[in-house]
Protein backbone atom coordinates (compact mmCIF):
# COMPACT_ATOMS: atom_id res chain seq x y z
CA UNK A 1 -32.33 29.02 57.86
CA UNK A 2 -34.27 31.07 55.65
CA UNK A 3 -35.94 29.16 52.23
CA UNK A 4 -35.51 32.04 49.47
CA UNK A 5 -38.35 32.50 47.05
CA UNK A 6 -39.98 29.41 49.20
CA UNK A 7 -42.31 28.69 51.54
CA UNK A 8 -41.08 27.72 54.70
CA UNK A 9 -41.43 23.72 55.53
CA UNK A 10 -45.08 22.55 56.87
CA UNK A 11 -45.19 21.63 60.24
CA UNK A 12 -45.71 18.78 61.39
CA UNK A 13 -48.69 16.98 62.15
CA UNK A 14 -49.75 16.20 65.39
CA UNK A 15 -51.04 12.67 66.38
CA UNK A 16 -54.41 11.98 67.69
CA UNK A 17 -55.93 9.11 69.69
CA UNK A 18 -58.27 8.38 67.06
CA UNK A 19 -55.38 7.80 64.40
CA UNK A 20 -53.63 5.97 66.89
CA UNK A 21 -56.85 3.48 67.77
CA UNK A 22 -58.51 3.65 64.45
CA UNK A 23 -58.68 -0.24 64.17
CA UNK A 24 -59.39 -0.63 60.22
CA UNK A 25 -55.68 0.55 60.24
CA UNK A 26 -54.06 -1.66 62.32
CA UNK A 27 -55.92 -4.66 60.73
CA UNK A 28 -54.91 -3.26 56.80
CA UNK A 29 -51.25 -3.35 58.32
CA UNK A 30 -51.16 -6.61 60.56
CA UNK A 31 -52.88 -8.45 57.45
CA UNK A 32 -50.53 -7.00 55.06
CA UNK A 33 -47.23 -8.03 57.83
CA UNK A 34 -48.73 -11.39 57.81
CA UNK A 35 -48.45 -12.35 54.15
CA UNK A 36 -45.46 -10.34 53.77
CA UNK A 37 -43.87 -12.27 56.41
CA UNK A 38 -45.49 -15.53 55.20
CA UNK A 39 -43.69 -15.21 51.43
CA UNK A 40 -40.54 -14.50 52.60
CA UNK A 41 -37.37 -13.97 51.21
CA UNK A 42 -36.94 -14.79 47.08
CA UNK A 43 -33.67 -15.15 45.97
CA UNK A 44 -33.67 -14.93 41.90
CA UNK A 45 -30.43 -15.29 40.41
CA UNK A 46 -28.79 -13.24 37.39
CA UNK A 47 -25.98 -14.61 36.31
CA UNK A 48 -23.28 -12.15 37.78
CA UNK A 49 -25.43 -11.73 41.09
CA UNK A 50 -28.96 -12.10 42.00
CA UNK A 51 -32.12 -10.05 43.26
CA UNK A 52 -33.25 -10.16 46.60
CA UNK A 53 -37.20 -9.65 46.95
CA UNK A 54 -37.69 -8.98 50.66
CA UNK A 55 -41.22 -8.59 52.73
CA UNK A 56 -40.60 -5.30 52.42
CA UNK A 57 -41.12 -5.21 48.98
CA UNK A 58 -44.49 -7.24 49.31
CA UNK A 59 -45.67 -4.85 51.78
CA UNK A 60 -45.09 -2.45 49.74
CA UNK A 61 -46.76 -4.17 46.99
CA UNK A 62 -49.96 -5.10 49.23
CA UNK A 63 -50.10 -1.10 50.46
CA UNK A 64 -50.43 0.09 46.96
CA UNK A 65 -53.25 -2.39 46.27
CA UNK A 66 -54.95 -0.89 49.48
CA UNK A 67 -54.54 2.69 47.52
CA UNK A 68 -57.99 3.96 46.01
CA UNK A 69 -56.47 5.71 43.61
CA UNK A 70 -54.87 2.06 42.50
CA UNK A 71 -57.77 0.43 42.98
CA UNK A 72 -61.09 2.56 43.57
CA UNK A 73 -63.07 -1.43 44.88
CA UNK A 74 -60.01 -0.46 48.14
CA UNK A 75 -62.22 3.02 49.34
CA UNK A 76 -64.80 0.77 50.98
CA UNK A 77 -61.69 0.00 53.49
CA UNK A 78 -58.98 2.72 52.99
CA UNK A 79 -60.70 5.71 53.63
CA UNK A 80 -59.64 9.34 53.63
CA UNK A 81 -59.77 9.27 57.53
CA UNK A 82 -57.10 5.58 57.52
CA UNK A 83 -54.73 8.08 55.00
CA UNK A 84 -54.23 10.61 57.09
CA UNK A 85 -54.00 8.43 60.04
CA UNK A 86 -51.19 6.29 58.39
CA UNK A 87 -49.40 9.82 57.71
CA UNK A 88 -49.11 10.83 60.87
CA UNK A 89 -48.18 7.03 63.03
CA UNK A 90 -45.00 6.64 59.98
CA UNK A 91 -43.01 8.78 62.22
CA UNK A 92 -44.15 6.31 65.60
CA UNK A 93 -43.35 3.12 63.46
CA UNK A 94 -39.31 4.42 62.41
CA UNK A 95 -38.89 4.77 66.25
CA UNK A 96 -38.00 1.20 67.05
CA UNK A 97 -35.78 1.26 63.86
CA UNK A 98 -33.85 3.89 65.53
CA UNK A 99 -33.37 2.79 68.76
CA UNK A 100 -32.31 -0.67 67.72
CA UNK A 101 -29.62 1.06 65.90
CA UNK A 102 -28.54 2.39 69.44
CA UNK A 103 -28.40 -0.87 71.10
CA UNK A 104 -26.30 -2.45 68.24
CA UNK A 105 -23.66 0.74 68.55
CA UNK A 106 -22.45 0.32 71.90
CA UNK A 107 -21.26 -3.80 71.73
CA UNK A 108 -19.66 -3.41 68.79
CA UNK A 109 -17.31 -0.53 68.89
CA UNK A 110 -14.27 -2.79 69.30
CA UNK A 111 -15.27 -3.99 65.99
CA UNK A 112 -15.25 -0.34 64.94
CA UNK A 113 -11.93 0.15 66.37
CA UNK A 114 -10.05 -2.69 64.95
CA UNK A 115 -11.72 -1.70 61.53
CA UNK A 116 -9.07 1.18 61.18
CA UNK A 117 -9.27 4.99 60.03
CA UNK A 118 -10.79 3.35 56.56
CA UNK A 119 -13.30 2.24 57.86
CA UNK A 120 -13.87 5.79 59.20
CA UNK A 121 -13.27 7.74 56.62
CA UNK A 122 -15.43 6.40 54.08
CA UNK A 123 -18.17 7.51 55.75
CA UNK A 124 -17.49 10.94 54.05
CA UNK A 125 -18.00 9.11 50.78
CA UNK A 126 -21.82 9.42 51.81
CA UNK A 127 -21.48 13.30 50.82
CA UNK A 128 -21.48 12.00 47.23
CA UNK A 129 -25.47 11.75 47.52
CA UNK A 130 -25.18 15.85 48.13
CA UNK A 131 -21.95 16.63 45.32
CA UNK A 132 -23.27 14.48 42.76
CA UNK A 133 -27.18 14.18 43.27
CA UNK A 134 -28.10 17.26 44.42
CA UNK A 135 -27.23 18.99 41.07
CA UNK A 136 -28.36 16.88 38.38
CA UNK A 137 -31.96 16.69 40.61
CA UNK A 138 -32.37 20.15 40.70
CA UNK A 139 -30.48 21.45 37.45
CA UNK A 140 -31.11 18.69 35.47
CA UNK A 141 -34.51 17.61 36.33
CA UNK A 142 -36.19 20.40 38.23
CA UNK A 143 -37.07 19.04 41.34
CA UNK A 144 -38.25 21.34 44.21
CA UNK A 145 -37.26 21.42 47.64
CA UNK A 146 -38.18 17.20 47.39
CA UNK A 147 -34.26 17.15 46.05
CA UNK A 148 -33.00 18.11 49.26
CA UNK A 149 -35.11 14.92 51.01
CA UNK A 150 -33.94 12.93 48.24
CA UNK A 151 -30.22 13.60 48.05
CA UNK A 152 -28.93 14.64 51.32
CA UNK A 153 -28.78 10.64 52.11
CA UNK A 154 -29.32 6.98 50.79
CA UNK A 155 -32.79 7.59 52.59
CA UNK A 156 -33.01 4.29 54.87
CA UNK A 157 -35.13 4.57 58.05
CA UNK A 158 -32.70 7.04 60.35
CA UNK A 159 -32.97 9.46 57.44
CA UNK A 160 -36.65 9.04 57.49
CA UNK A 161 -36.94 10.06 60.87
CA UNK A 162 -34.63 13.18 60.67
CA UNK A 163 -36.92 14.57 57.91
CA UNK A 164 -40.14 13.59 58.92
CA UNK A 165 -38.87 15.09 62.58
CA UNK A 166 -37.33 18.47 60.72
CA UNK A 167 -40.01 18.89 58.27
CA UNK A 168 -42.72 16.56 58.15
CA UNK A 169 -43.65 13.82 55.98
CA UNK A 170 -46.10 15.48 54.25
CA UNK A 171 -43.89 18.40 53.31
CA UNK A 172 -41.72 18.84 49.86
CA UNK A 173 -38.32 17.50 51.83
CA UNK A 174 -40.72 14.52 53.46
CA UNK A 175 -41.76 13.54 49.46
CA UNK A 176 -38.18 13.76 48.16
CA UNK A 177 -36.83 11.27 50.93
CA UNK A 178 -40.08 8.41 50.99
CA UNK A 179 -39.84 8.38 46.99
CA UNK A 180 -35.83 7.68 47.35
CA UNK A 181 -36.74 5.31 50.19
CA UNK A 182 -39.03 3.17 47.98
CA UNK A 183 -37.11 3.12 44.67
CA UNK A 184 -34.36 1.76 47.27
CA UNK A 185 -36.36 -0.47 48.50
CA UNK A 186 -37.66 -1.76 45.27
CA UNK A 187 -34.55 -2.08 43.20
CA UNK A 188 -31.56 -1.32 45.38
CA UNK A 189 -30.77 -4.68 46.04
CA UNK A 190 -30.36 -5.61 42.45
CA UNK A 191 -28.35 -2.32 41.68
CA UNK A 192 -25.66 -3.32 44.61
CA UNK A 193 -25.90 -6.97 43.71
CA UNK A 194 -24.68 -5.31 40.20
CA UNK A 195 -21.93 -2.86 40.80
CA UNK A 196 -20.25 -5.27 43.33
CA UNK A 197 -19.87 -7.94 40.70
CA UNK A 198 -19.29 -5.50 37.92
CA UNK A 199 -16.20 -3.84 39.88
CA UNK A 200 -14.99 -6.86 41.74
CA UNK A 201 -14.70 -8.47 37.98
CA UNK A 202 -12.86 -5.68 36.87
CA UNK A 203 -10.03 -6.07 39.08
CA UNK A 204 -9.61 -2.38 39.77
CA UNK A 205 -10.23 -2.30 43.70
CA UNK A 206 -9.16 -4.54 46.44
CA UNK A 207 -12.31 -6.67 47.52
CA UNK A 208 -11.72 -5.21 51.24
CA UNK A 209 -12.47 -1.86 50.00
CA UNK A 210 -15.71 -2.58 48.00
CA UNK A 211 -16.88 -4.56 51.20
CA UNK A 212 -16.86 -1.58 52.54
CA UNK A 213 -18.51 0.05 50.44
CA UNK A 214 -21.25 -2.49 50.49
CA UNK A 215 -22.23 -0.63 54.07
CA UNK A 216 -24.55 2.17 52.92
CA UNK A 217 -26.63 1.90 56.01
CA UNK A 218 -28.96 -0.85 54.65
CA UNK A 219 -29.00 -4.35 55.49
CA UNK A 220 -30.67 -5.18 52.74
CA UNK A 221 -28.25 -3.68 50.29
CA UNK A 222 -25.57 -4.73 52.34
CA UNK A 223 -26.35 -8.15 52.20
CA UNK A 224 -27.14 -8.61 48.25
CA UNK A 225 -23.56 -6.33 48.16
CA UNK A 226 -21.72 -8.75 49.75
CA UNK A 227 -23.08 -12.02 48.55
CA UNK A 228 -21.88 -10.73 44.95
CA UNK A 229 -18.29 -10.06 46.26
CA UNK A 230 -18.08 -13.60 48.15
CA UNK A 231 -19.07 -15.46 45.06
CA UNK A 232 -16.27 -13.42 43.46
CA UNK A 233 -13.93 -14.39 46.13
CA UNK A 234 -15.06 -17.09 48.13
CA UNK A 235 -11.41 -17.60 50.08
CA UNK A 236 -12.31 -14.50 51.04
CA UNK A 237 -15.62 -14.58 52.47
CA UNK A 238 -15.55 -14.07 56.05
CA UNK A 239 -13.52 -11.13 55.97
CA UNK A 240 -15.29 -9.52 53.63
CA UNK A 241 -18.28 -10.33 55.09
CA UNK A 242 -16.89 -9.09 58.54
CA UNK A 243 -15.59 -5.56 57.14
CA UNK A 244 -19.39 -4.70 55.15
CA UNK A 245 -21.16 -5.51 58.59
CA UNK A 246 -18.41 -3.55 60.37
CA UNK A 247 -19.15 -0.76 57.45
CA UNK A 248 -22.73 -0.76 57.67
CA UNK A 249 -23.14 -0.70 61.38
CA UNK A 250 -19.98 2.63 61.37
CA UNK A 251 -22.65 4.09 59.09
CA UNK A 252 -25.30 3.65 61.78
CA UNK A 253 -23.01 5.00 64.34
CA UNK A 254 -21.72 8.10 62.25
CA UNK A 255 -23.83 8.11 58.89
CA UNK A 256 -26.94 9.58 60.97
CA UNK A 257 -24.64 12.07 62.33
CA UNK A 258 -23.02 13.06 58.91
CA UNK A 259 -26.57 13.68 57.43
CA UNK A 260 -27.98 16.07 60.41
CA UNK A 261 -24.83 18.11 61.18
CA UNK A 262 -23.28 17.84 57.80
CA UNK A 263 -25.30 16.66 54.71
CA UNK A 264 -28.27 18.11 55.25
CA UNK A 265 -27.58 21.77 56.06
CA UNK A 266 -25.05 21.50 53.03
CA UNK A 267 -28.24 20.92 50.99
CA UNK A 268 -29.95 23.83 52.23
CA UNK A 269 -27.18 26.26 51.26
CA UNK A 270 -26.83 24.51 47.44
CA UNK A 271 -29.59 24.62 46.75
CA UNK A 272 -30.95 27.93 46.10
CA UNK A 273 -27.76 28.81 44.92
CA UNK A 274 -28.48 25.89 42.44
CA UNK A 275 -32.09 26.80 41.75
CA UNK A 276 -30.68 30.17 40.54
CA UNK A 277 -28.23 29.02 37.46
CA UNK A 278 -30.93 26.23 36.69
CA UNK A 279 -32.00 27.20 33.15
C-alpha cells in the first residue's frame, strides 16, 4: 500500500554474527535478568486495588541506566556498536514469546469452546485501539506514522513482532508500538488494577463480562485485572478468574490475527485520510 506524502517504511535490518556474539551485550542483559529476577514481584496496595511492579519493569529500569544519554559514566560499556546490536537481536528475543503462545493455543481450545460466542466476540472490542486512538493521536496530537504502531494494538510482544517484521523497529511504525509497549509496561498494571475496581463498584456490568475484559493479551494486566474483580467478588473468584485466562489466551489465538488482517491495514487507510482534516 502506497504511504501518501510519506516515505515508504525502512527496511529492516539485517543481523550480523558480530551483533549476535558481541559478548559486552549478552553480559549488560544476563546481569540486568539476574537482578531483575532476583527483586521479584512487589505487590503495593491502593486501597481499591494495588500495583504490580514486575522484573520487567526493573529491567527496564536497569536498561535505561545502561543508556549514555542517561548516564554519559554508561559509554565506557554501552557503546554505539552494543546499540545497534541490541536493535537488531529485539526481533530474535520476541520469537520465543511467540511460539509459546502457539503451544498454549492448541490444549486449550475446549476451554475456548465452552467459553461461548462472548468470549469470541469481544475480541472485536480490540478495534477500539484503531476507532478511538488512532484519531485523537494523529488529530489531536500530531503524531506521524508512530500512531499507526501505537494504536493499531495494546502493543504486547505478538504486536511487537508483526511491526518490527512489517516495518522494522527502527522505523516510525517500530517507535509508535515500543513507546506504547513501555508505558504498558510501566503503568498498565495499575490502570487495569483501576478500572476493574472502579466499574465492578459501580454495579453497571456483570463481573463475568469485565473478566473478560481483563484479557487484553497481557498477563500482566490480566492478572492485576482480575485480582481487583476477585476482591470485589470473592464468591466469585474462580470463575472469574477462569473466564479472564480463557479471555486472554482467545486474544492470543485471534487478537494476533485481528491486528495483521484487520487492525492494522485499517490504520493504513485512516490515516492519511486523517492526516488530511488534521488542522
Amino acid at each position: 500500500m502506497p504511504y501518501p506524502n510519506e516515505a515508504a517504511p525502512k527496511a529492516r535490518t539485517a543481523i550480523s554474527w558480530h551483533a549476535l556474539t558481541d559478548w559486552r551485550l549478552h553480559v549488560g542483559v544476563a546481569v540486568i535478568t539476574i537482578l531483575a529476577e532476583l527483586v521479584g514481584i512487589i505487590q503495593i496496595p491502593i486501597g481499591i486495588g494495588s500495583i504490580l511492579l514486575l522484573p520487567l519493569f526493573y529491567s527496564f529500569i536497569l536498561g535505561l541506566l545502561l543508556n549514555p544519554q542517561i548516564i554519559k559514566r554508561a559509554a565506557s560499556w554501552t557503546t554505539p556498536r552494543q546499540q545497534k546490536a541490541a536493535s537488531s537481536i529485539i526481533l530474535i528475543s520476541i520469537l520465543p514469546f511467540m511460539a509459546k503462545f502457539g503451544t498454549i493455543i492448541g490444549p486449550a481450545m475446549n476451554t475456548i469452546y465452552e467459553a461461548g460466542p462472548a468470549l469470541i466476540l469481544q475480541e472485536v472490542g480490540n478495534l477500539g485501539t484503531v476507532v478511538l486512538a488512532l484519531p485523537l493521536a494523529v488529530i489531536m496530537l500530531g503524531m506521524g506514522r508512530e500512531a499507526i504502531g501505537a494504536c493499531f494494538s495494546v502493543a504486547r510482544e505478538p504486536n511487537i513482532g508483526v511491526i518490527a517484521e512489517k516495518y522494522g523497529l527502527k522505523s516510525a511504525e517500530g517507535t509508535g508500538v515500543l513507546g506504547v509497549y513501555v508505558v504498558g509496561t510501566l503503568v498498565g498494571t495499575f490502570i487495569f488494577a483501576i478500572l476493574a475496581s472502579l466499574f465492578g463498584s459501580l454495579g453497571l456490568f456483570d463481573p463475568a463480562a469485565l473478566a473478560m475484559a481483563c484479557g487484553v493479551g497481557s498477563g500482566s494486566m490480566m492478572l492485576a485485572c482480575t485480582g481487583s474483580l476477585t476482591e470485589l467478588f470473592p464468591d466469585r473468584a474462580d470463575e472469574l478468574a477462569a473466564l479472564a485466562g480463557a479471555s486472554n489466551l482467545m486474544t492470543y489465538a485471534t487478537g494476533l490475527y485481528m491486528c495483521i488482517f484487520v487492525a492494522l491495514p485499517l490504520c493504513n487507510i485512516l490515516y492519511p485520510i486523517l492526516k488530511r482534516v488534521r488542522p
